[in-house]
PDB file of N, CA and C in Angstrom:
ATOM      1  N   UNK A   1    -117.844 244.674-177.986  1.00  0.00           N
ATOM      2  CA  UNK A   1    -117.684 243.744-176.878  1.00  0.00           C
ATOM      3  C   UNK A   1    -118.744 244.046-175.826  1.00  0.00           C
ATOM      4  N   UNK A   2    -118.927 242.884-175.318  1.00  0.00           N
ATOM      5  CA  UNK A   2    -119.892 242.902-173.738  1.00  0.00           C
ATOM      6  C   UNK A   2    -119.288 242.764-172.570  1.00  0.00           C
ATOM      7  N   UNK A   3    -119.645 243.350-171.483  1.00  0.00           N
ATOM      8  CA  UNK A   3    -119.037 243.126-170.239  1.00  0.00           C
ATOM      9  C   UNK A   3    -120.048 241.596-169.456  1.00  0.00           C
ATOM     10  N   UNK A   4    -119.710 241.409-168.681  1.00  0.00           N
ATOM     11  CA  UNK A   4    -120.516 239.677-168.129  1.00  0.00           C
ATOM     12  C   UNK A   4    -121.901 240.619-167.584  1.00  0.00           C
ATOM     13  N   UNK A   5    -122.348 241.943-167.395  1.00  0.00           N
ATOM     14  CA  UNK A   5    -123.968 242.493-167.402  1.00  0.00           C
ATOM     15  C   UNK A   5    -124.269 242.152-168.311  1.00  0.00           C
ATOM     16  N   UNK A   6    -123.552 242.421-170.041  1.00  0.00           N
ATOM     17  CA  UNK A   6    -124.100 242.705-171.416  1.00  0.00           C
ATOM     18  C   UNK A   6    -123.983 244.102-171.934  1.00  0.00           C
ATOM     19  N   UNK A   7    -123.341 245.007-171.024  1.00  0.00           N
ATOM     20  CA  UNK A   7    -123.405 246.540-171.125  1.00  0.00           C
ATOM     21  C   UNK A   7    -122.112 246.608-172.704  1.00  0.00           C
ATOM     22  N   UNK A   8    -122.227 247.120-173.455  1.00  0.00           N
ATOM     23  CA  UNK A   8    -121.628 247.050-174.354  1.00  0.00           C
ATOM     24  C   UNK A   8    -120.273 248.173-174.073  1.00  0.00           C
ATOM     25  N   UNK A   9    -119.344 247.412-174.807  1.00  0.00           N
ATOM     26  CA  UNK A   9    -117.837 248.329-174.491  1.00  0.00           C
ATOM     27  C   UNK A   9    -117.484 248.629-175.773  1.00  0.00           C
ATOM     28  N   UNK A  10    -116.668 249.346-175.227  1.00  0.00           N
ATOM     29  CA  UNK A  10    -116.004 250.080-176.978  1.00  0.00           C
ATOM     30  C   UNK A  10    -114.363 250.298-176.593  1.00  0.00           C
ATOM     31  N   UNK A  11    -113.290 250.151-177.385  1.00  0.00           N
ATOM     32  CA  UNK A  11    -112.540 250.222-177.339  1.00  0.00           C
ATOM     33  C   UNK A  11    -111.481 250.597-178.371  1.00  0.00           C
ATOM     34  N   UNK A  12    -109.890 251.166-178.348  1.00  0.00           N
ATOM     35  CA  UNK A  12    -109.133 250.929-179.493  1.00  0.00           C
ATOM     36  C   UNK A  12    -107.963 250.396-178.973  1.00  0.00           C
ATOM     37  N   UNK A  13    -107.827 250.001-179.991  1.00  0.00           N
ATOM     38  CA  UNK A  13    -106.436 249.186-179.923  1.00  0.00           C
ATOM     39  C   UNK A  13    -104.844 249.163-180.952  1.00  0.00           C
ATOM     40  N   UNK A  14    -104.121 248.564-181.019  1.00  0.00           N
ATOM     41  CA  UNK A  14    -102.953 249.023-181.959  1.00  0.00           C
ATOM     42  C   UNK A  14    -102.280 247.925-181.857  1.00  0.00           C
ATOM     43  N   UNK A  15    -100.971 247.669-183.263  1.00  0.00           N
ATOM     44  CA  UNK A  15    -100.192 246.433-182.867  1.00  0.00           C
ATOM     45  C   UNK A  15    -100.592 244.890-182.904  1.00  0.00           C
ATOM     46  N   UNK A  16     -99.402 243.887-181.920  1.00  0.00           N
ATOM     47  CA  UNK A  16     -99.984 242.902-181.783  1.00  0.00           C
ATOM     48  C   UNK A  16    -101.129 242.509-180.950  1.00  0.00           C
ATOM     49  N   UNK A  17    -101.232 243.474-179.848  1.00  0.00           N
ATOM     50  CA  UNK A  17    -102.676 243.542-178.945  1.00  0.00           C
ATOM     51  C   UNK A  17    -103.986 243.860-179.910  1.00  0.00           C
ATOM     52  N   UNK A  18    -104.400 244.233-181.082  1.00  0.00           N
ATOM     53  CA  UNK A  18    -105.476 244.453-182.308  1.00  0.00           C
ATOM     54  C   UNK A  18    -105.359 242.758-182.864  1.00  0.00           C
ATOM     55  N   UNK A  19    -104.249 242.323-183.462  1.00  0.00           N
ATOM     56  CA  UNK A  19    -103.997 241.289-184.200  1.00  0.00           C
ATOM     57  C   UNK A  19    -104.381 240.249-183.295  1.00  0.00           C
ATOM     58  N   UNK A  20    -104.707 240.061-181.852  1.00  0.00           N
ATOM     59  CA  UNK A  20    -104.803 238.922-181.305  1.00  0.00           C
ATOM     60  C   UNK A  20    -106.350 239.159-180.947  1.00  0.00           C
ATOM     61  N   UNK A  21    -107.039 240.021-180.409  1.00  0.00           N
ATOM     62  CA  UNK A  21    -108.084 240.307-180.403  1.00  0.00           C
ATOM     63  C   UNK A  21    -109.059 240.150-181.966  1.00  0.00           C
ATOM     64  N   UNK A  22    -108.303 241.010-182.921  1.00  0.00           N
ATOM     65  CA  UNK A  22    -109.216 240.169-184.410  1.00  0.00           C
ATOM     66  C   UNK A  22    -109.254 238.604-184.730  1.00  0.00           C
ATOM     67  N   UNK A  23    -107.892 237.731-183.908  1.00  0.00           N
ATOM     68  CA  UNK A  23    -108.164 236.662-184.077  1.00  0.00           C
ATOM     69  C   UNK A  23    -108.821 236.073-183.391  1.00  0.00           C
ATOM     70  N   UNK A  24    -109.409 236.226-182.398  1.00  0.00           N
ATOM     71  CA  UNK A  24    -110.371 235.925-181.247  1.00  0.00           C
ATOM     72  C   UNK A  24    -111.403 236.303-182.356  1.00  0.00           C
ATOM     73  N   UNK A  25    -112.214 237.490-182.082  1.00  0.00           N
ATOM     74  CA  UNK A  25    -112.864 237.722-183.431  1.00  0.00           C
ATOM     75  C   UNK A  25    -113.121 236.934-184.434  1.00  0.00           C
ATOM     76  N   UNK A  26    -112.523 236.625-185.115  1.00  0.00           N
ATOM     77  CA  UNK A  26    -112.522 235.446-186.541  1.00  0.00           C
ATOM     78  C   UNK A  26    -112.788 234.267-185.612  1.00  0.00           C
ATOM     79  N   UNK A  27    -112.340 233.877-184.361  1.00  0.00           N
ATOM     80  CA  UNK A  27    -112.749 232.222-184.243  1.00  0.00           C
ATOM     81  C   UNK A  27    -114.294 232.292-183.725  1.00  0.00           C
ATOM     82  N   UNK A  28    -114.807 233.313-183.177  1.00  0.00           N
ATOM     83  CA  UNK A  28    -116.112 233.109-182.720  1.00  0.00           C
ATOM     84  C   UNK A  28    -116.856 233.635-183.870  1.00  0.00           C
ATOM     85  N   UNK A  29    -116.378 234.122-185.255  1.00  0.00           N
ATOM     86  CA  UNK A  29    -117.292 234.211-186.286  1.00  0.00           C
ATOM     87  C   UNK A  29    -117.081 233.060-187.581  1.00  0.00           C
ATOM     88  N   UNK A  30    -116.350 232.323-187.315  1.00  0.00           N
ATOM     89  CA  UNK A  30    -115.720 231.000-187.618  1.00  0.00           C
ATOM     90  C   UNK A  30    -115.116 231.018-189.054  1.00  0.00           C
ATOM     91  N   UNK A  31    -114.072 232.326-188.829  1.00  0.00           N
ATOM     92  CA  UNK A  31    -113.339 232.348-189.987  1.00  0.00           C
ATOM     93  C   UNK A  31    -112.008 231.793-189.608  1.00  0.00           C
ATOM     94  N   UNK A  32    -111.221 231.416-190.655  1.00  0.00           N
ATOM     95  CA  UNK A  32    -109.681 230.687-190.503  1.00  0.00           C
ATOM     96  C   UNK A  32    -108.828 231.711-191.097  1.00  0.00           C
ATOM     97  N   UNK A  33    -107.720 231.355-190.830  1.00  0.00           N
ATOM     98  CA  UNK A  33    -106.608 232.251-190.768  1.00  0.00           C
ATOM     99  C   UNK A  33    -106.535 232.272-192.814  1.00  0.00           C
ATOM    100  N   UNK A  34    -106.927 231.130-193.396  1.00  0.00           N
ATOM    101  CA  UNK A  34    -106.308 231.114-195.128  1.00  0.00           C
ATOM    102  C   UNK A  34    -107.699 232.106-195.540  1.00  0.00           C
ATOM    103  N   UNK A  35    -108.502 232.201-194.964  1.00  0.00           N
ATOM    104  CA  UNK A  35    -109.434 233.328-195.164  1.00  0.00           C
ATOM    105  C   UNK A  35    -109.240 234.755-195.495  1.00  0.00           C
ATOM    106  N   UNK A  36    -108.374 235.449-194.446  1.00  0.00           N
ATOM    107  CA  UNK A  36    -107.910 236.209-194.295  1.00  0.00           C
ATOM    108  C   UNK A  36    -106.787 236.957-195.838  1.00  0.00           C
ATOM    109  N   UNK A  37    -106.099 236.068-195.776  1.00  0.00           N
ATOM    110  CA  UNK A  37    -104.980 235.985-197.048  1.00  0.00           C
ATOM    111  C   UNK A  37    -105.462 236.879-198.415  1.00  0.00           C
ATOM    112  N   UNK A  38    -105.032 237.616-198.968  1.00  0.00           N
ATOM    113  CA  UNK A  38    -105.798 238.514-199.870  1.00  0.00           C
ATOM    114  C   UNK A  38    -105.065 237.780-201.417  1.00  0.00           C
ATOM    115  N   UNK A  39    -104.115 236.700-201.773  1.00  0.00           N
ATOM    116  CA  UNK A  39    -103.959 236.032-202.423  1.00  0.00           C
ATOM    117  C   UNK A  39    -103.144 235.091-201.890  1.00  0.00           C
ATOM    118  N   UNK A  40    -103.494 233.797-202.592  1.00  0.00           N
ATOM    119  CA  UNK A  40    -102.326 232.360-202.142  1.00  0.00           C
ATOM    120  C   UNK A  40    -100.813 232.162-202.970  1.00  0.00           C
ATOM    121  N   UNK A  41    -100.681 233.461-203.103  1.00  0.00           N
ATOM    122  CA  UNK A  41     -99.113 233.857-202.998  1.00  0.00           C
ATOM    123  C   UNK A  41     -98.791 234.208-201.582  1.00  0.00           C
ATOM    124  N   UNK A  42     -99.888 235.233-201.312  1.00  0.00           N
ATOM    125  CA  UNK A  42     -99.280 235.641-199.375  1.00  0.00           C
ATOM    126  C   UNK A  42     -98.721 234.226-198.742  1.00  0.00           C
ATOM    127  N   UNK A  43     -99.217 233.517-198.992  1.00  0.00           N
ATOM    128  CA  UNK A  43     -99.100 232.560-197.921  1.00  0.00           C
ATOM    129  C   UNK A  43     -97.407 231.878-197.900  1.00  0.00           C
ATOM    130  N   UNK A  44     -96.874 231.979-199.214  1.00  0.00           N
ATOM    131  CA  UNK A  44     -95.752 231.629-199.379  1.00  0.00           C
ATOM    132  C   UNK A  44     -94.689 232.433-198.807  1.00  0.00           C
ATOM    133  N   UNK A  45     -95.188 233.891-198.716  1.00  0.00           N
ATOM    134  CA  UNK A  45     -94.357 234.790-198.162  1.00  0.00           C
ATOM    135  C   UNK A  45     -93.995 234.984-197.007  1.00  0.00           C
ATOM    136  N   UNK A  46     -94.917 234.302-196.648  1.00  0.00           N
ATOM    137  CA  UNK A  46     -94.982 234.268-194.885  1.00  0.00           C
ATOM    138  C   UNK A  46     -93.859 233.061-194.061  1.00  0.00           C
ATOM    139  N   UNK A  47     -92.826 233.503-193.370  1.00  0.00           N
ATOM    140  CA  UNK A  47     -91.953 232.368-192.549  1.00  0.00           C
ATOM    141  C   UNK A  47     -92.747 231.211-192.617  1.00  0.00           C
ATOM    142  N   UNK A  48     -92.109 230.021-192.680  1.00  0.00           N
ATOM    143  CA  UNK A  48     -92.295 228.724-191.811  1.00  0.00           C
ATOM    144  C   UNK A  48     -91.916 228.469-190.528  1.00  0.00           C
ATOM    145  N   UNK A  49     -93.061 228.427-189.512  1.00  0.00           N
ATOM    146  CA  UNK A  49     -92.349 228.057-188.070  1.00  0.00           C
ATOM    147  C   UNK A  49     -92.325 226.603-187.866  1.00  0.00           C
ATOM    148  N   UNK A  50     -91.711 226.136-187.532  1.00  0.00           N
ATOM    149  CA  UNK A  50     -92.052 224.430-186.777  1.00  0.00           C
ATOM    150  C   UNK A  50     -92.117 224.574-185.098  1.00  0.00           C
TER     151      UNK A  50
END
């Protein structure tokens, strides 16, 4: 990461605070979430929300 100078940051993280930050991540490297999925069985496994 960059700070608004450009000075580069480093950080760690854990949890759902990692999981929301990698998805930030994936949208500015313009990956989608069925990307992710390591087979299209996962996807079935996963709740349905409405």
């Amino acid at each position: 990461a960059q700070d608004l100078r450009g000075d580069l940051l480093e950080f760690e993280t854990e949890g759902f605070e990692a999981v929301v930050i990698q998805h930030e991540i994936d949208h500015l490297d313009g990956k989608v979430f069925l990307e992710r999925l390591v087979s299209p069985k996962e996807l079935f496994r996963r709740k349905v929300y409405r």
